[in-house]
Protein backbone atom coordinates (compact mmCIF):
# COMPACT_ATOMS: atom_id res chain seq x y z
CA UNK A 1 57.34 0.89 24.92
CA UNK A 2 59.00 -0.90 22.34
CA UNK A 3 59.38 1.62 18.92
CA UNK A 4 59.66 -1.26 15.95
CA UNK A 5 60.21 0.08 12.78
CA UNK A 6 60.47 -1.89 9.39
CA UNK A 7 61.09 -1.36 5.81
CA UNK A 8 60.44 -3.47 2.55
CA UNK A 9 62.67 -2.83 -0.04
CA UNK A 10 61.33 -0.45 -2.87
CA UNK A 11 59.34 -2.33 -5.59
CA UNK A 12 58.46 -5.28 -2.86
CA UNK A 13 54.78 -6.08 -3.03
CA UNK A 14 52.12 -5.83 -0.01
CA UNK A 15 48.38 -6.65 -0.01
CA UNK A 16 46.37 -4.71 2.40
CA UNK A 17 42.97 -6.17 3.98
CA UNK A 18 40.88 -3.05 5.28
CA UNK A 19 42.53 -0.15 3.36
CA UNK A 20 39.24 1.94 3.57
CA UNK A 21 39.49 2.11 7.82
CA UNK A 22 42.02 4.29 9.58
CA UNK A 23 44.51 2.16 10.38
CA UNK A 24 44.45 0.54 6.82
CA UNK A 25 44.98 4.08 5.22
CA UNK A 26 47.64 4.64 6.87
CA UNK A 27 49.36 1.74 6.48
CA UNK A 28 48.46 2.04 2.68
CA UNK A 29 50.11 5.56 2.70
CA UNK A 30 53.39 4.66 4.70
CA UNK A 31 53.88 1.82 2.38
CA UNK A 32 53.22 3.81 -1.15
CA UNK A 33 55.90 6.71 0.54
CA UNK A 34 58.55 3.81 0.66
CA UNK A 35 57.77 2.82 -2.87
CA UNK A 36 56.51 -0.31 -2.32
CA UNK A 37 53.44 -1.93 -4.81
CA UNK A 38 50.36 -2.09 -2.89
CA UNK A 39 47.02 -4.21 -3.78
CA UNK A 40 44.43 -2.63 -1.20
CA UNK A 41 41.01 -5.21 -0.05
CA UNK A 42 37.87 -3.44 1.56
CA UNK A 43 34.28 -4.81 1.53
CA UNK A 44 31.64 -2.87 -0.30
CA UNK A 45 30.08 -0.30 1.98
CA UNK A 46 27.04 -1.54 3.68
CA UNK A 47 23.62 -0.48 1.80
């Protein structure tokens, strides 16, 4: 299998749909470790 990795420069900007969910968080994580500006988007929890 193909292992693609990428980078965004430090201070580059990414906005995250589904940050609450596992693959969101981690995604959210990798990205703040790199130094990169994040604006995270989850719906409200379900009442």
């Amino acid at each position: 299998m193909n292992d693609m990795r990428y980078e965004l420069p430090q201070g580059s900007r990414a906005l995250v749909t589904g940050a609450t969910g596992f693959t969101g968080s981690v995604l959210v994580r990798k990205l703040v470790d790199q130094g990169v500006n994040v604006v995270a988007i989850a719906a409200p929890a379900p009442t």
